[in-house]
PDB file of N, CA and C in Angstrom:
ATOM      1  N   UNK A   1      20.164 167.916 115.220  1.00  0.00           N
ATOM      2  CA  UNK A   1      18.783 167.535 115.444  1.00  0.00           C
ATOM      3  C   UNK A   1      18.599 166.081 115.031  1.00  0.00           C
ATOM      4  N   UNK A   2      17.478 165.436 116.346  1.00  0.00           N
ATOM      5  CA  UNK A   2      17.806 163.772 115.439  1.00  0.00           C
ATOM      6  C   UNK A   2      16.325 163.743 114.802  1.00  0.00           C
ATOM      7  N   UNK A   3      16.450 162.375 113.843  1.00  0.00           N
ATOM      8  CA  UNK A   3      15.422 162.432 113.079  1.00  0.00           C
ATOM      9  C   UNK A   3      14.176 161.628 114.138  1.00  0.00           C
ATOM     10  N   UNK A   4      13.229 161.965 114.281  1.00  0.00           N
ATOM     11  CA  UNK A   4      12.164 160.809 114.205  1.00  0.00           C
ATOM     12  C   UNK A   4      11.362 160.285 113.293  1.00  0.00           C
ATOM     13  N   UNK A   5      10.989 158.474 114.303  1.00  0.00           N
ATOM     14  CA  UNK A   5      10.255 157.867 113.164  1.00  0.00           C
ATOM     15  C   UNK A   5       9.182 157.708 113.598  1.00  0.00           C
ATOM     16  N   UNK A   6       8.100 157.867 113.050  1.00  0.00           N
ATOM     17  CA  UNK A   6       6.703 157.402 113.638  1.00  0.00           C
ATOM     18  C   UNK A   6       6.216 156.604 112.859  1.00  0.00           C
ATOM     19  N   UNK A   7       5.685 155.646 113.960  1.00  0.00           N
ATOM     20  CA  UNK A   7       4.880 154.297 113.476  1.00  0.00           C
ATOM     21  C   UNK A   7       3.128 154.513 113.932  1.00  0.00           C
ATOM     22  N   UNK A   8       2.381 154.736 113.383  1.00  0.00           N
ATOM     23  CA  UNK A   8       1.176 154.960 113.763  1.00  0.00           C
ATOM     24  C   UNK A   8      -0.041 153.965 113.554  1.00  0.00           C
ATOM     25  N   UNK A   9      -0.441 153.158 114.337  1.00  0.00           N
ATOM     26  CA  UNK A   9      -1.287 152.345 114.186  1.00  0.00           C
ATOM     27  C   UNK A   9      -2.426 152.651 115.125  1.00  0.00           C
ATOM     28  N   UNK A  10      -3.718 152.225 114.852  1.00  0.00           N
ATOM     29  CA  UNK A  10      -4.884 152.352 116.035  1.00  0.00           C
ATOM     30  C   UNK A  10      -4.902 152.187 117.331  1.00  0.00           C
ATOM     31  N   UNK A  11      -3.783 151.464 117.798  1.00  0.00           N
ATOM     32  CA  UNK A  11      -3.988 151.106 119.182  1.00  0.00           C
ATOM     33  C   UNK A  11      -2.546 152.461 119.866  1.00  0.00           C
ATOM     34  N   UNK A  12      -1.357 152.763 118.578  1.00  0.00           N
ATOM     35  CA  UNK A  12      -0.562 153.720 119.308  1.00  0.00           C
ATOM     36  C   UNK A  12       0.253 153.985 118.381  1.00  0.00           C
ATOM     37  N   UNK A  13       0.460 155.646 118.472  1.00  0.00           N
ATOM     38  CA  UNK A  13       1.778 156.357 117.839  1.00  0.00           C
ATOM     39  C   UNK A  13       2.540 156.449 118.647  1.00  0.00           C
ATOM     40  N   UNK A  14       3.566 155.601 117.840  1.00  0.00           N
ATOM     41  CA  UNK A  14       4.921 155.717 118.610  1.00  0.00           C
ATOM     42  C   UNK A  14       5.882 156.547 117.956  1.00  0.00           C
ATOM     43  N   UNK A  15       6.349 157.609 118.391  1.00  0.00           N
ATOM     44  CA  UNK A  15       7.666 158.286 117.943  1.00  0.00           C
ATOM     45  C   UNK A  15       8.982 157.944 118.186  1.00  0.00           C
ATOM     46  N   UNK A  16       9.417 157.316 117.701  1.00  0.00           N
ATOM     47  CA  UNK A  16      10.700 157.179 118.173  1.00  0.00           C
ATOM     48  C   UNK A  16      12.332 157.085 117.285  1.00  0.00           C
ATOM     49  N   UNK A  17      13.003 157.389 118.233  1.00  0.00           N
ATOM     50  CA  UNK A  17      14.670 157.818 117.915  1.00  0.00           C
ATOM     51  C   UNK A  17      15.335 156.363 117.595  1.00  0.00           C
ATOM     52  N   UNK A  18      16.815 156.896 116.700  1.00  0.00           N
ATOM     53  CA  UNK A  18      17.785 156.066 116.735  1.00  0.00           C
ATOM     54  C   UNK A  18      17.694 154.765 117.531  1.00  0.00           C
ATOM     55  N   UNK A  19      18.047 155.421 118.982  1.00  0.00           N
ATOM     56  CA  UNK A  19      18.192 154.425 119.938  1.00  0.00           C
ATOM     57  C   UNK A  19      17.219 153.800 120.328  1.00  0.00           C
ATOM     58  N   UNK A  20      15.958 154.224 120.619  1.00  0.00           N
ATOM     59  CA  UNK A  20      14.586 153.466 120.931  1.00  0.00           C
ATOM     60  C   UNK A  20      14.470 152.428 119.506  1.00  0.00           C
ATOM     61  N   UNK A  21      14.205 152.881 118.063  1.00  0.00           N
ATOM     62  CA  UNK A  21      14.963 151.787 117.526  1.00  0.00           C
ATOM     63  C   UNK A  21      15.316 150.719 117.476  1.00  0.00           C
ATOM     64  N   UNK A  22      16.804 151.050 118.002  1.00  0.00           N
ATOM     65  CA  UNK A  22      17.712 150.080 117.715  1.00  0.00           C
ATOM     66  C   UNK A  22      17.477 149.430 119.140  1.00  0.00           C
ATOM     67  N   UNK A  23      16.986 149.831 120.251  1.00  0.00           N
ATOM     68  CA  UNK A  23      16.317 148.797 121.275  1.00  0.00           C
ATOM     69  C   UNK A  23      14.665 147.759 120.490  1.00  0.00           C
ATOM     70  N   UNK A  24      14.008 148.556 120.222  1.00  0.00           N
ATOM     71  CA  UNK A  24      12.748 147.825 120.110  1.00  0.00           C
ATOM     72  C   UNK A  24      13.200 146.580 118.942  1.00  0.00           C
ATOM     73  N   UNK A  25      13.999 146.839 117.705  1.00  0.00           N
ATOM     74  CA  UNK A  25      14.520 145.819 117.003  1.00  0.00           C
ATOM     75  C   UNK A  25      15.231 144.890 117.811  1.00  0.00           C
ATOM     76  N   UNK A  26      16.170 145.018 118.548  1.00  0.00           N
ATOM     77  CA  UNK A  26      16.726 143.795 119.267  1.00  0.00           C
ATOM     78  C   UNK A  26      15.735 142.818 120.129  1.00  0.00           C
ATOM     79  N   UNK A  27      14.778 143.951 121.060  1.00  0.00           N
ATOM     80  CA  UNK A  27      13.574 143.659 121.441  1.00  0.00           C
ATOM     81  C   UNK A  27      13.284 141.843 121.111  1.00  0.00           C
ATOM     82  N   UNK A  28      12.677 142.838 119.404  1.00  0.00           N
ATOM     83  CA  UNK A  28      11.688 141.961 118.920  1.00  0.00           C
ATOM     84  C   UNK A  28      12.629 140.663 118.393  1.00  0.00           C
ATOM     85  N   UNK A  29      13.606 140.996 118.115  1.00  0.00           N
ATOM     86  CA  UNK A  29      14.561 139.784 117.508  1.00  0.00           C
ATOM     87  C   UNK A  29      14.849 138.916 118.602  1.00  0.00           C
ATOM     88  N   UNK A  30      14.378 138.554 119.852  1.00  0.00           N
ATOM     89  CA  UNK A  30      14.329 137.804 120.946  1.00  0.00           C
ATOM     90  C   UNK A  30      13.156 137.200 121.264  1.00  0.00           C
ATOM     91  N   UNK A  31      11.771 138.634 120.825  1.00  0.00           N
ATOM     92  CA  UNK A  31      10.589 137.499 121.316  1.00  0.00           C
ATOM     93  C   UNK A  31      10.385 136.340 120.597  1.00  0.00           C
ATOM     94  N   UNK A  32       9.399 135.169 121.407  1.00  0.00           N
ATOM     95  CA  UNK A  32       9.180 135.227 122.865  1.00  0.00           C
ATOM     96  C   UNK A  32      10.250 134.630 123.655  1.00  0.00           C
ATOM     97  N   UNK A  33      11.156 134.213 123.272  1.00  0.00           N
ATOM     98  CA  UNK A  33      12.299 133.692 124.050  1.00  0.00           C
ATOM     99  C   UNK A  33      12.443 134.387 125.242  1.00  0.00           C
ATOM    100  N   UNK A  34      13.215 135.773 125.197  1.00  0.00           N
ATOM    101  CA  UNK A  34      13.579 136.681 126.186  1.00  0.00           C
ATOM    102  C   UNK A  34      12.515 137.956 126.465  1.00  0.00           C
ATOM    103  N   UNK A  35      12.057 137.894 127.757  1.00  0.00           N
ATOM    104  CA  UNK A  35      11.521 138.966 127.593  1.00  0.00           C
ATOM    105  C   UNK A  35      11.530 140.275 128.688  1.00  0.00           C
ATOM    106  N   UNK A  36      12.737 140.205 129.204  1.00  0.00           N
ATOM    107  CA  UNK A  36      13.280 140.705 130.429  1.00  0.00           C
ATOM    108  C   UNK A  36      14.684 140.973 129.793  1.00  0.00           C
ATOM    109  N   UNK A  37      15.494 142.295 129.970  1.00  0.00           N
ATOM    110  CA  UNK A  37      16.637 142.871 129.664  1.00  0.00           C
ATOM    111  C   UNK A  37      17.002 143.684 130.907  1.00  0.00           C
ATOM    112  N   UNK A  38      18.669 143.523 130.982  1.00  0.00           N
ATOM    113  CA  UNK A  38      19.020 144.963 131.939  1.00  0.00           C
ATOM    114  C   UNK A  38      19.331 145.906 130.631  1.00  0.00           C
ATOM    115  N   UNK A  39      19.120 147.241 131.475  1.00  0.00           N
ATOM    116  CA  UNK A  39      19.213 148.451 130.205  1.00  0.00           C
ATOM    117  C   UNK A  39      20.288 148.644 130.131  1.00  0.00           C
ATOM    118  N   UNK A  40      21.161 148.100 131.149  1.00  0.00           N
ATOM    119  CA  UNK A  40      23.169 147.982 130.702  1.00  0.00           C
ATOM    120  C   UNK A  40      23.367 147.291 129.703  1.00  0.00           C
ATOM    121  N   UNK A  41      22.760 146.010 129.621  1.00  0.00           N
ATOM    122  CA  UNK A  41      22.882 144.969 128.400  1.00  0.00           C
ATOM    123  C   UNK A  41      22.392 145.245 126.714  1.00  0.00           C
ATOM    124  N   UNK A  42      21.362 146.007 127.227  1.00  0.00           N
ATOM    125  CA  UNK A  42      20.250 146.526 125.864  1.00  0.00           C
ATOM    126  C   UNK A  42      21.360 147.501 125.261  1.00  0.00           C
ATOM    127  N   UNK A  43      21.842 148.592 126.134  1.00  0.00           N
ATOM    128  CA  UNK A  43      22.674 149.693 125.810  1.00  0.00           C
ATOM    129  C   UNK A  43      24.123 148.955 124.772  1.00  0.00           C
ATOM    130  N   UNK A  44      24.820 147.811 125.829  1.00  0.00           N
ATOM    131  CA  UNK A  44      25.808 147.309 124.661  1.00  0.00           C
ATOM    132  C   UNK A  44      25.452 146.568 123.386  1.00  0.00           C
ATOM    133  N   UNK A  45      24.278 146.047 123.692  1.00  0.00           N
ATOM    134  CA  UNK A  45      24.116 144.857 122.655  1.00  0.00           C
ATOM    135  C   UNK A  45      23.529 145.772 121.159  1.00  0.00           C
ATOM    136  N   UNK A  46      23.248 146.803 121.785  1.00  0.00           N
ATOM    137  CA  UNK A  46      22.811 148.090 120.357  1.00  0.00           C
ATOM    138  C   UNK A  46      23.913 148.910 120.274  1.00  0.00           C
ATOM    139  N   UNK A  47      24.687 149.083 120.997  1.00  0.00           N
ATOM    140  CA  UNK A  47      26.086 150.124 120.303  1.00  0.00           C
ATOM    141  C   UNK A  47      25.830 151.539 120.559  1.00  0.00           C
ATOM    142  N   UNK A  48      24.790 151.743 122.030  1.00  0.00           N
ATOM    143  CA  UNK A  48      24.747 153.359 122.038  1.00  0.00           C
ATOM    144  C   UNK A  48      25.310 153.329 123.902  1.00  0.00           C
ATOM    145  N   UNK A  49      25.181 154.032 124.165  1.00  0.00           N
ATOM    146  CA  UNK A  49      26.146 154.817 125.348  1.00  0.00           C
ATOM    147  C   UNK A  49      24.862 154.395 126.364  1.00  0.00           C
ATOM    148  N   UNK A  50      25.044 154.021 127.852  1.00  0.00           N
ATOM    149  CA  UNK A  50      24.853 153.532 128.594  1.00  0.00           C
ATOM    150  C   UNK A  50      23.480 154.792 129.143  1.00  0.00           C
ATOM    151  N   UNK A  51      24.001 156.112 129.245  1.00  0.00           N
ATOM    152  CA  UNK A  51      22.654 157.096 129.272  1.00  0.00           C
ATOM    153  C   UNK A  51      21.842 157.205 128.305  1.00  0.00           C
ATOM    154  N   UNK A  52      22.556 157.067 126.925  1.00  0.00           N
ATOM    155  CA  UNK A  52      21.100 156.852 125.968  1.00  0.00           C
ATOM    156  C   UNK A  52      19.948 156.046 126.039  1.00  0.00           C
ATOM    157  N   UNK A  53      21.013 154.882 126.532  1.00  0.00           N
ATOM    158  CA  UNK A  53      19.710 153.427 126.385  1.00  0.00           C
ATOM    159  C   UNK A  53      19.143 153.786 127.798  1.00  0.00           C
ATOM    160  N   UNK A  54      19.231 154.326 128.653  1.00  0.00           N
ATOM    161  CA  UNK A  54      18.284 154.611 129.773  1.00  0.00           C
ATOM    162  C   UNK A  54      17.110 155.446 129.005  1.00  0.00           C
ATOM    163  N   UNK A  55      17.890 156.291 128.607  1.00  0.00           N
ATOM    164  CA  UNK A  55      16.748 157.538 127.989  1.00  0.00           C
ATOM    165  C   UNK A  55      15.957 156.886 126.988  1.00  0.00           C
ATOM    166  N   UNK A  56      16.193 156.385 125.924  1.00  0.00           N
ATOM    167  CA  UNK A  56      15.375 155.104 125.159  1.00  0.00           C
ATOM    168  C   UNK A  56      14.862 154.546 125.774  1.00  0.00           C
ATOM    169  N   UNK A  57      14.701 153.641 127.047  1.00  0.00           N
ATOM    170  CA  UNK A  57      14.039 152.799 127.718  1.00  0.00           C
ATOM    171  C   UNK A  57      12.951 153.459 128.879  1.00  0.00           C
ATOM    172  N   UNK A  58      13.244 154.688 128.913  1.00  0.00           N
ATOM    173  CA  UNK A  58      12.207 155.679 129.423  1.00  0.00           C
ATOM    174  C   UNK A  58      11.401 155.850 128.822  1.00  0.00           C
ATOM    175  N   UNK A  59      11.205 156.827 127.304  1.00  0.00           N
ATOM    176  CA  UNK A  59      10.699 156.967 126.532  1.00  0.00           C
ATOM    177  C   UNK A  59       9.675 155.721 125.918  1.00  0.00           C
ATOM    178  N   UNK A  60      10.929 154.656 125.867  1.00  0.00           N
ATOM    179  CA  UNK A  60       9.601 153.351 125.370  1.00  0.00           C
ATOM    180  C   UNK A  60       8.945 153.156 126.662  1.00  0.00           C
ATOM    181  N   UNK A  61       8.923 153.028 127.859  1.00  0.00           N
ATOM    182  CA  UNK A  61       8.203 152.929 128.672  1.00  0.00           C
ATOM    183  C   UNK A  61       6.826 153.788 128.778  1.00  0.00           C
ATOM    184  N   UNK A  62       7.214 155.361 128.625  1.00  0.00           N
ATOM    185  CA  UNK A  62       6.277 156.034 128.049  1.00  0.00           C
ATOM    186  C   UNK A  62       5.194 155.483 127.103  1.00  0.00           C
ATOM    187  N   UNK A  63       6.206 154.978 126.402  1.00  0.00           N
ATOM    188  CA  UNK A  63       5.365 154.602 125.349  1.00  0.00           C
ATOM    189  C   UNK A  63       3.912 153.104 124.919  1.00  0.00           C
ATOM    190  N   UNK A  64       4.692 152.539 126.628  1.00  0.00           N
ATOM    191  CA  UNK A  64       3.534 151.738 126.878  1.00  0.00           C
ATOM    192  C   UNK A  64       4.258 150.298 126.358  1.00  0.00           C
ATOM    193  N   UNK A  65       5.624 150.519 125.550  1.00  0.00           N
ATOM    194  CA  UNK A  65       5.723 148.702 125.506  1.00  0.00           C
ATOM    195  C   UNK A  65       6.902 148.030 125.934  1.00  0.00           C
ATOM    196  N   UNK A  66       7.479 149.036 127.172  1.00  0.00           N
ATOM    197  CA  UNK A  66       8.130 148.117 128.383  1.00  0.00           C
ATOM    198  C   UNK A  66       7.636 148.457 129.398  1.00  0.00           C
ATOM    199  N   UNK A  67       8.193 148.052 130.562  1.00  0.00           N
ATOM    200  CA  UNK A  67       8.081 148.844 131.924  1.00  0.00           C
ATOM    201  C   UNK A  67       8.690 148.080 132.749  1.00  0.00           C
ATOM    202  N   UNK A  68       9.217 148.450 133.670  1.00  0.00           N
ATOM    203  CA  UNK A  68      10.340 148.525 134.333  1.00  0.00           C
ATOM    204  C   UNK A  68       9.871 147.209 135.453  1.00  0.00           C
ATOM    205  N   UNK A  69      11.079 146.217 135.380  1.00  0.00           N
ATOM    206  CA  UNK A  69      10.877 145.255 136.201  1.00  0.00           C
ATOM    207  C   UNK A  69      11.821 145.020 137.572  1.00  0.00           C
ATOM    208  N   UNK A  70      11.562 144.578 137.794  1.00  0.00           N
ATOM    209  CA  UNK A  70      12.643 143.960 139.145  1.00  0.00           C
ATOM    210  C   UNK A  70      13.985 143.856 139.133  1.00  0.00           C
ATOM    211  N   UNK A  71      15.091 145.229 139.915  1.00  0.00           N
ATOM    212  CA  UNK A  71      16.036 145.356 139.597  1.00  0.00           C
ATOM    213  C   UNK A  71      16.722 144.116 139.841  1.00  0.00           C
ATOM    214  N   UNK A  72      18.046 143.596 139.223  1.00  0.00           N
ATOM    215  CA  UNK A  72      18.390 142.790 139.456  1.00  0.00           C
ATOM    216  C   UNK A  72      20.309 142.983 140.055  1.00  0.00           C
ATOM    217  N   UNK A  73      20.461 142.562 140.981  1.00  0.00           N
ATOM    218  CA  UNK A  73      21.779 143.079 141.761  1.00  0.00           C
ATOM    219  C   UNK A  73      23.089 142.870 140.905  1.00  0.00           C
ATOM    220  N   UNK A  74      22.945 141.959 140.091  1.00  0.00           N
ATOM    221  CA  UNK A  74      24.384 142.228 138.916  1.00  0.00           C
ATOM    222  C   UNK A  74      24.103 142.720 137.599  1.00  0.00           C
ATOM    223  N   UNK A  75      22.871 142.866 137.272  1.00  0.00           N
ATOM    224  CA  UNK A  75      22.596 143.070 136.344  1.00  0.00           C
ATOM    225  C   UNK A  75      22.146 144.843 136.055  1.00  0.00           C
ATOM    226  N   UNK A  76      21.482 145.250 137.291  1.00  0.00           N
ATOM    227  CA  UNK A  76      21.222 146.618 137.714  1.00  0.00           C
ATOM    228  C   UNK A  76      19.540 147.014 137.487  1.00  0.00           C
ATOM    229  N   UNK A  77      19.430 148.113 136.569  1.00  0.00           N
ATOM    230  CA  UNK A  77      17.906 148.136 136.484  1.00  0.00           C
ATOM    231  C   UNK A  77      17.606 147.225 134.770  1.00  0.00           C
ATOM    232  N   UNK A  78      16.277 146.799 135.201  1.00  0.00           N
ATOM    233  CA  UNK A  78      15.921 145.787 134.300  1.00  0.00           C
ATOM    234  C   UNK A  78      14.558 146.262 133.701  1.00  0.00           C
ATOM    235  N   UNK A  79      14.355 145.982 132.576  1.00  0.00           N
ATOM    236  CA  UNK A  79      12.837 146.347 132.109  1.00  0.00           C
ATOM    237  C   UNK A  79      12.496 145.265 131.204  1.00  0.00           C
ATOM    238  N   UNK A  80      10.764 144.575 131.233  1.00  0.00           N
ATOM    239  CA  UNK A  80      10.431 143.724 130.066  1.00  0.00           C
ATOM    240  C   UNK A  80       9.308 143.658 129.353  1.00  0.00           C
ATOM    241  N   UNK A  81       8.763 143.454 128.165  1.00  0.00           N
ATOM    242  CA  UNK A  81       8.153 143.605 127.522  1.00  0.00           C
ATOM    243  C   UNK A  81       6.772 143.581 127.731  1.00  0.00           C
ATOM    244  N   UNK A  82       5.757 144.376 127.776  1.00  0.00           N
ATOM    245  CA  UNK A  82       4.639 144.373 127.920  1.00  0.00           C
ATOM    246  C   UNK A  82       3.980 143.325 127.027  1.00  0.00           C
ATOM    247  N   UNK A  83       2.468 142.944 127.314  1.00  0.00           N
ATOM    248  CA  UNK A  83       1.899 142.306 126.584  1.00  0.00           C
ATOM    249  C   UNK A  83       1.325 142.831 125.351  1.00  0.00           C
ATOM    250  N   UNK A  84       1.138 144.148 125.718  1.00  0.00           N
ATOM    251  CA  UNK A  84       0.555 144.735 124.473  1.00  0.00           C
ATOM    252  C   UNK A  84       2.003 145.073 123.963  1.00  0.00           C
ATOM    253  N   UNK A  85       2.676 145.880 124.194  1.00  0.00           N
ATOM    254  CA  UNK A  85       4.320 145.758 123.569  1.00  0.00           C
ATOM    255  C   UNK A  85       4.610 144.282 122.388  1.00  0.00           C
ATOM    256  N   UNK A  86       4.478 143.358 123.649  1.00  0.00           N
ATOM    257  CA  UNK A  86       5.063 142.286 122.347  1.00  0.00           C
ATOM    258  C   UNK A  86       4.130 142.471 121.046  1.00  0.00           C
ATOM    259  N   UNK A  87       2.380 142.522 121.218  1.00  0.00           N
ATOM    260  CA  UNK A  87       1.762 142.805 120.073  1.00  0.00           C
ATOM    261  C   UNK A  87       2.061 143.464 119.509  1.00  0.00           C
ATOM    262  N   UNK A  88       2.207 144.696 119.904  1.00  0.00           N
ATOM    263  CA  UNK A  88       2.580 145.777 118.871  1.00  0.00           C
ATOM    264  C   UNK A  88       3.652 145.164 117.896  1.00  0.00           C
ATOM    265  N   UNK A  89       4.969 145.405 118.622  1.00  0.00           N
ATOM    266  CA  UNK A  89       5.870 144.991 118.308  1.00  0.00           C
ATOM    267  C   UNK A  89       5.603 143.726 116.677  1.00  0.00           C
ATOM    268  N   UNK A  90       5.245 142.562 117.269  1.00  0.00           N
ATOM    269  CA  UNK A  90       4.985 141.716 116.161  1.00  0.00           C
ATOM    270  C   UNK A  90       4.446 142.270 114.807  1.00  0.00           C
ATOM    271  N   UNK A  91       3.359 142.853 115.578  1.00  0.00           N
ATOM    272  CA  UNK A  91       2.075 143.836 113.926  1.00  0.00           C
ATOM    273  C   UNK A  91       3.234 144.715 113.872  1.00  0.00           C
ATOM    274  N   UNK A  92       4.206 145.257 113.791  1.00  0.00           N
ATOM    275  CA  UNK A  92       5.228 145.907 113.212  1.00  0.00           C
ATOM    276  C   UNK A  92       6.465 145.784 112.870  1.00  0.00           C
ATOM    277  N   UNK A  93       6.463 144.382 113.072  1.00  0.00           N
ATOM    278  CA  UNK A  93       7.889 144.052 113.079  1.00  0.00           C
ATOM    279  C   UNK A  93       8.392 144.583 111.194  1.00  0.00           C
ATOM    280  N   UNK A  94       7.492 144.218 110.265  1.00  0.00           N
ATOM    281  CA  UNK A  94       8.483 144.681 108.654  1.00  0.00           C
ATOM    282  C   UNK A  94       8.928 146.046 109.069  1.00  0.00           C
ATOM    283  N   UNK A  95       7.767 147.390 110.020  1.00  0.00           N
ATOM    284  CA  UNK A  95       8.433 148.480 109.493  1.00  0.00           C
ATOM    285  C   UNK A  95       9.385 148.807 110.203  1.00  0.00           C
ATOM    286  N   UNK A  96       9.510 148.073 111.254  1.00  0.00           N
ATOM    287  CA  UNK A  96      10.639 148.219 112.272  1.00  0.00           C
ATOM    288  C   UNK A  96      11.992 147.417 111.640  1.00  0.00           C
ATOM    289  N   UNK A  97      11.729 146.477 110.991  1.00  0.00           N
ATOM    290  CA  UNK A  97      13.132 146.063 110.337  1.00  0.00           C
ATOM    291  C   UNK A  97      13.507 146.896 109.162  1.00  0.00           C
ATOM    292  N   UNK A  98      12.275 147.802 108.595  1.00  0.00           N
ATOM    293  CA  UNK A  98      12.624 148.775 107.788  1.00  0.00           C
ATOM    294  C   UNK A  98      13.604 149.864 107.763  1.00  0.00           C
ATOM    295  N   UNK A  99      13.439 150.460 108.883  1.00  0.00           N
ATOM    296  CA  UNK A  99      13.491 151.849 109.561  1.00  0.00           C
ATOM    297  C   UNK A  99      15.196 151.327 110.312  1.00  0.00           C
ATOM    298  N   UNK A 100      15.188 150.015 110.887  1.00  0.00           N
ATOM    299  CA  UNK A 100      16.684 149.667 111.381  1.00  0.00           C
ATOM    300  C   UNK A 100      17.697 149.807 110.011  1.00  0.00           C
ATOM    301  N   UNK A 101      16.805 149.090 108.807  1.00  0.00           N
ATOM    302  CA  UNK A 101      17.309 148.576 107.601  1.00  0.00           C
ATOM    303  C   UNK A 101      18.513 150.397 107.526  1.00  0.00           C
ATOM    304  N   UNK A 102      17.318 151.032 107.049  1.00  0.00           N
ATOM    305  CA  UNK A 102      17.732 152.355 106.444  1.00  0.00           C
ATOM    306  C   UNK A 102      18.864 153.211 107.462  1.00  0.00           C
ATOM    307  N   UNK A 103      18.657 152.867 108.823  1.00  0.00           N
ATOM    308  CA  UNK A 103      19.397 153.621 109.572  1.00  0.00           C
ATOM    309  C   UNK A 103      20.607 153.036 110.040  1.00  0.00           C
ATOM    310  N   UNK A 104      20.809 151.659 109.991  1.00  0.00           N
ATOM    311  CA  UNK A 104      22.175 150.955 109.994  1.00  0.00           C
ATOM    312  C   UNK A 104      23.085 151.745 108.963  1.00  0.00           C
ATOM    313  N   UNK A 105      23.938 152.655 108.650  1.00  0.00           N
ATOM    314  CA  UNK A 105      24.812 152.746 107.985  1.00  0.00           C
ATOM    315  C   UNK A 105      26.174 151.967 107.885  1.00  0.00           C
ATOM    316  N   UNK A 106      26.499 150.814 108.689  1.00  0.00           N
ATOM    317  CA  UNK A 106      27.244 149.493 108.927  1.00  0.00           C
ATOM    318  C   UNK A 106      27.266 149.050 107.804  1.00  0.00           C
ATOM    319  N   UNK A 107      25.870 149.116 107.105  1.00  0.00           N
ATOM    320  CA  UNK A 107      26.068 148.165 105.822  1.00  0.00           C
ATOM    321  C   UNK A 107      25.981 148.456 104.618  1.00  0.00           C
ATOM    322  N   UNK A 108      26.223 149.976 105.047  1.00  0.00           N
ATOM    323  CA  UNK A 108      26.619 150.805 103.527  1.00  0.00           C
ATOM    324  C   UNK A 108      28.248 151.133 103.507  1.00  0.00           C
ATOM    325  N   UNK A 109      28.487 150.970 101.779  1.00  0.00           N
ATOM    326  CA  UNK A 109      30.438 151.368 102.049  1.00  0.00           C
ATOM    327  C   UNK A 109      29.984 152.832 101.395  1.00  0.00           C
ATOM    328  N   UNK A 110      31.054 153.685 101.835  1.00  0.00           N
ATOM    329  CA  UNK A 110      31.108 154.826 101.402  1.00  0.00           C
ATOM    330  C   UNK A 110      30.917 155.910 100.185  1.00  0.00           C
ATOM    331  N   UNK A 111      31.056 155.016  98.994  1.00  0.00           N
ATOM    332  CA  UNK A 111      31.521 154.855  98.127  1.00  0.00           C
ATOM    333  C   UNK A 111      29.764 155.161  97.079  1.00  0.00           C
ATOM    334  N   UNK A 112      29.188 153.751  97.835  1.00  0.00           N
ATOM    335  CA  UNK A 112      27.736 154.104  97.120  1.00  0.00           C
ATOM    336  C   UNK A 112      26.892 155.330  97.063  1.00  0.00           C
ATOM    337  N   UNK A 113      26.185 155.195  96.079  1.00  0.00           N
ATOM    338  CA  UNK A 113      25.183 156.233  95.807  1.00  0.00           C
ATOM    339  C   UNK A 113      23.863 156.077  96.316  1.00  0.00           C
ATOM    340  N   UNK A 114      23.294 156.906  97.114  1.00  0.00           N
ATOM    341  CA  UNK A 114      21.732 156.914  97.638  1.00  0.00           C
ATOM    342  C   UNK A 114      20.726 156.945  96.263  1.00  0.00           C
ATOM    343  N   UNK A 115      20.075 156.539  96.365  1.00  0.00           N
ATOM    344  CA  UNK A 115      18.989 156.604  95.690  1.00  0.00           C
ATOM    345  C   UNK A 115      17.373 156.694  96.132  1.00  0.00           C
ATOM    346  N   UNK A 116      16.567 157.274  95.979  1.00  0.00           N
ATOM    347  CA  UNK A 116      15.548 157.786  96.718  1.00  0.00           C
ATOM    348  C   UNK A 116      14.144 158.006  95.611  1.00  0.00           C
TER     349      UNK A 116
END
């Protein structure tokens, strides 16, 4: 069973997984520079499997802070950041670097002790 995280603010609860996540953090670690991704690219550049990050990029679409843009012929299907998305996104960026923080296990060695 995977865990979810919910972020709940007035304008939207967002529930979301691992992979939605570890997309919306990369996301935001681009705006406003980039604001257009293929979901092939999103999928490697986060380290999950090429159907997840579809299914993540569905779900955030659902969720109101992508939506699906203009496929692109080498790149494949593409999605980019809504306007209200990037807001959100920004008004959340600590708990979203939070929630990556805790769920990266990359930067824990084995060895340590949790503490809670």
């Amino acid at each position: 069973m995977e865990t979810i995280h919910t972020i709940t603010t007035p304008e939207l609860t967002a529930k979301l997984n691992k992979s939605e996540i570890d997309i919306i953090h990369f996301i935001d670690s681009w705006l406003p520079t980039f604001d257009r991704w293929s979901v092939k690219e999103l999928s490697y550049k986060c380290r999950i499997s090429e159907d997840d990050g579809t299914a993540a990029a569905d779900m955030l679409i659902l969720h109101g802070l992508i939506e699906n843009a203009d496929d692109d012929t080498m790149m494949g299907r593409t999605v980019r950041v809504t306007a209200d998305g990037a807001t959100w996104m920004r008004e959340n960026t600590e708990t979203i670097n939070s929630i990556k923080l805790m769920l990266d296990t990359d930067l824990f060695d084995d060895t340590e002790i949790a503490e809670s």
